[in-house]
Protein backbone atom coordinates (compact mmCIF):
# COMPACT_ATOMS: atom_id res chain seq x y z
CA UNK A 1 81.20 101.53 80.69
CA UNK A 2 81.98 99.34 83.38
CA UNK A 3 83.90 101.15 86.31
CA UNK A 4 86.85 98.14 86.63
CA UNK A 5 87.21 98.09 82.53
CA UNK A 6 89.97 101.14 82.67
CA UNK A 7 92.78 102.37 84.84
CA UNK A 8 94.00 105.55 83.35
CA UNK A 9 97.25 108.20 85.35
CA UNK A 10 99.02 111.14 84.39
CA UNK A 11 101.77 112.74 85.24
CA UNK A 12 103.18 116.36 84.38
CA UNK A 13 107.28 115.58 83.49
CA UNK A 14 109.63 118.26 83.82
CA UNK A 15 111.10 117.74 80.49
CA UNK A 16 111.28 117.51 77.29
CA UNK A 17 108.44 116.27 74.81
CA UNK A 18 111.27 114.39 72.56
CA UNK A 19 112.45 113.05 75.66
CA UNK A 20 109.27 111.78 76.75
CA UNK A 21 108.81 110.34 73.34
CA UNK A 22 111.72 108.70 73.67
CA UNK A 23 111.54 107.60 77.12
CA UNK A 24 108.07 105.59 75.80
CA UNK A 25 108.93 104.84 72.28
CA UNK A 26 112.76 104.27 72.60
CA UNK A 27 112.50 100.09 73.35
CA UNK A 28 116.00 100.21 75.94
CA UNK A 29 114.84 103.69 77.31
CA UNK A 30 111.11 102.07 78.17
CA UNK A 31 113.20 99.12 79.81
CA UNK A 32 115.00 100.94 81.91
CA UNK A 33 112.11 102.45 84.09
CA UNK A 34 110.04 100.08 83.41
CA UNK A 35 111.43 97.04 84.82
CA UNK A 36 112.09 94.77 81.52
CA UNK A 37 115.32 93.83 79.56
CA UNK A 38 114.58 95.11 76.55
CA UNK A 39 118.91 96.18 75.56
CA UNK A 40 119.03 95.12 71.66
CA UNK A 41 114.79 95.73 70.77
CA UNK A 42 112.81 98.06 69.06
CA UNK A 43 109.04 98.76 69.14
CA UNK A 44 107.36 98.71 66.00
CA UNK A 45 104.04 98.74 65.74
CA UNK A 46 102.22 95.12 64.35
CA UNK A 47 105.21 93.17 65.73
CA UNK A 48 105.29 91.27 69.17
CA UNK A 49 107.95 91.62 71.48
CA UNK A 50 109.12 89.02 74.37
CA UNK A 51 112.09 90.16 77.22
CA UNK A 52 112.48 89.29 80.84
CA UNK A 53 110.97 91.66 83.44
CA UNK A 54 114.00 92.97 85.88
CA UNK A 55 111.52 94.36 87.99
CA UNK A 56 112.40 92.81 92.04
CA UNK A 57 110.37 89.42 92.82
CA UNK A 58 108.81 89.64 88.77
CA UNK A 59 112.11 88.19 87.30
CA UNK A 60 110.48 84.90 86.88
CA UNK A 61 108.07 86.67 84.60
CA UNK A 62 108.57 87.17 80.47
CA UNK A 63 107.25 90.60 79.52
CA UNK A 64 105.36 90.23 76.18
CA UNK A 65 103.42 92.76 74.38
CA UNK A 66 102.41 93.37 70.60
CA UNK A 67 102.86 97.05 69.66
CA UNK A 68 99.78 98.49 68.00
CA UNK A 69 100.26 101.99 66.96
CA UNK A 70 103.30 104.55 66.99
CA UNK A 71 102.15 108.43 66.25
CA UNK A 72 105.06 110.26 66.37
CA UNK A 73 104.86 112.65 69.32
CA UNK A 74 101.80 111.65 70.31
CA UNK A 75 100.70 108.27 70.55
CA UNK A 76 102.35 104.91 71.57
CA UNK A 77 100.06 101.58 71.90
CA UNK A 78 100.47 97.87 72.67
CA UNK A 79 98.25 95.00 73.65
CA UNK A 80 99.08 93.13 76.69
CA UNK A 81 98.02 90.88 78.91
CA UNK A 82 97.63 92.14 82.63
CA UNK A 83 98.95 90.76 85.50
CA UNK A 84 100.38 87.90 83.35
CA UNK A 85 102.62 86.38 86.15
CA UNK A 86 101.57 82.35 86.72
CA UNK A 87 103.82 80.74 84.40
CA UNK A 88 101.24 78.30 84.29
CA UNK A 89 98.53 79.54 82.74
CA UNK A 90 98.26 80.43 78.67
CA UNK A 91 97.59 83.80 78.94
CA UNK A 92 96.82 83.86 74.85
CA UNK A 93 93.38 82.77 75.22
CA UNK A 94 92.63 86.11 77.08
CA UNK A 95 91.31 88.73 75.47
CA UNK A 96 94.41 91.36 76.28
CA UNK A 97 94.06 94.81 77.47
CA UNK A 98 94.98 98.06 75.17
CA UNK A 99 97.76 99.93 76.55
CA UNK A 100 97.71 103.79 74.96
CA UNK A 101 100.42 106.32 76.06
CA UNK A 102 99.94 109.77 74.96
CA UNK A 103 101.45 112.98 75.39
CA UNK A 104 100.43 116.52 74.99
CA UNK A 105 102.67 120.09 76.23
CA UNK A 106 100.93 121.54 79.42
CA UNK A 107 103.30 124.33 80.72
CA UNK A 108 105.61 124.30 82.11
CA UNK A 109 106.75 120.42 80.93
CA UNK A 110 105.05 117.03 79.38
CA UNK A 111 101.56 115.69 80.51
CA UNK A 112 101.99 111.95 79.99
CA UNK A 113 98.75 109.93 80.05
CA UNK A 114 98.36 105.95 80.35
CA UNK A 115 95.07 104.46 79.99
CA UNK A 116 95.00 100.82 80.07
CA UNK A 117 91.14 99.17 78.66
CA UNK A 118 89.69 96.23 78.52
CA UNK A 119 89.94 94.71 81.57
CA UNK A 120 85.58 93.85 81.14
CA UNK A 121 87.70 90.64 78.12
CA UNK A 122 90.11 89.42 81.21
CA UNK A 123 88.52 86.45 82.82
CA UNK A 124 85.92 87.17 85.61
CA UNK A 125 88.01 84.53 87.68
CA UNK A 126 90.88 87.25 88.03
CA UNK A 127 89.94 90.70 86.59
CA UNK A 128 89.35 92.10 89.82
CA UNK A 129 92.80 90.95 90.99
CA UNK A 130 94.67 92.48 87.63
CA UNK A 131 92.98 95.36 87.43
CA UNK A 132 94.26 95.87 91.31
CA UNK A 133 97.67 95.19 90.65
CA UNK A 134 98.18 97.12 87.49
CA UNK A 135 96.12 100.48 89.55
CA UNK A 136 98.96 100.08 91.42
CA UNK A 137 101.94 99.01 88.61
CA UNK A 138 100.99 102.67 86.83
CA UNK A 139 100.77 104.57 90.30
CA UNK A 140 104.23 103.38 90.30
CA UNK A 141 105.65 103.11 86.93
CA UNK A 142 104.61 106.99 86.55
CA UNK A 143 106.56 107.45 89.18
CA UNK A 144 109.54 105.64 88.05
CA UNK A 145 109.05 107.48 84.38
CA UNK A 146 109.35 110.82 86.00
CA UNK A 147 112.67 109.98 88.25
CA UNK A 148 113.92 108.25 85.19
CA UNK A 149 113.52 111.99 83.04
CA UNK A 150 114.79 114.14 86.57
C-alpha cells in the first residue's frame, strides 16, 4: 500500500464508551467538536448529509458526507471527500476517501481510532495537498474530541 493512501490517529478519552459513541454517532454531538452545523440531523448509514462547516476561515465551506456503516459501539463510517474547500470545483467526480471511527476499552478510558483511506482515488493534481491538510485536521480534531468529553 502506498504510504500517502491512509492517515490513521488515536486517542485514549477519559470517558465513557457510550459517551464516545455518542460523541461520534450522535449527528449535533459530532458537530459540536467537529466544526459543522449539524443542530436538527441524524447519521444514518446509506443516506448523505450536507451542513455548513463552523470551523474559523472554513465557513465558506458545505460539509457533506454519505454515512456508510453504524455498528453500535464499535464502528461509525462515512465517505467523504478530503480537503473539499474550492467552491469551484465538483468534487463528485472524485473518488472519496473512507472515513472509519472505531472504538475499543483500553484501561483506564476509550481508545478512539480514525483511519481515513483512499487518498491513492483523489486526483494526483492535489492528493499530496489533502492528504497534508487532513494529517493535520485529525491531529486536531482528536484533540478537540477529547476537550469536548473533559
Amino acid at each position: 500500500m502506498h504510504v500517502l493512501d491512509r492517515i490513521e490517529r488515536k486517542a485514549l478519552l477519559n470517558a465513557s464508551r457510550r459517551q464516545v459513541w455518542e460523541a461520534i454517532t450522535d449527528a449535533e454531538q459530532f458537530g459540536q467538536w467537529f466544526g459543522i452545523a449539524l443542530t436538527g440531523k441524524t447519521f444514518v448509514a446509506g443516506q448523505r448529509i450536507e451542513a455548513p462547516i463552523t470551523y474559523p476561515g472554513y465557513e465558506h465551506v458545505i460539509w457533506k458526507a454519505r454515512i456508510e456503516r453504524i455498528l453500535p459501539q464499535t464502528l461509525f463510517s462515512f465517505w467523504w471527500h478530503p480537503y473539499a474547500v474550492d467552491e469551484d470545483v465538483d468534487y463528485y467526480q472524485e473518488t472519496p476517501t473512507l472515513v472509519e471511527f472505531t472504538i475499543e476499552d483500553r484501561a483506564p478510558g476509550i481508545l478512539l481510532r480514525v483511519v481515513e483511506s483512499g487518498f491513492d482515488a483523489v486526483p494526483e493534481a492535489r492528493r499530496q495537498k489533502a492528504f497534508k491538510m487532513n494529517s493535520r485536521g485529525w491531529d486536531e480534531q482528536m484533540g478537540n474530541i477529547e476537550n469536548y468529553l473533559s
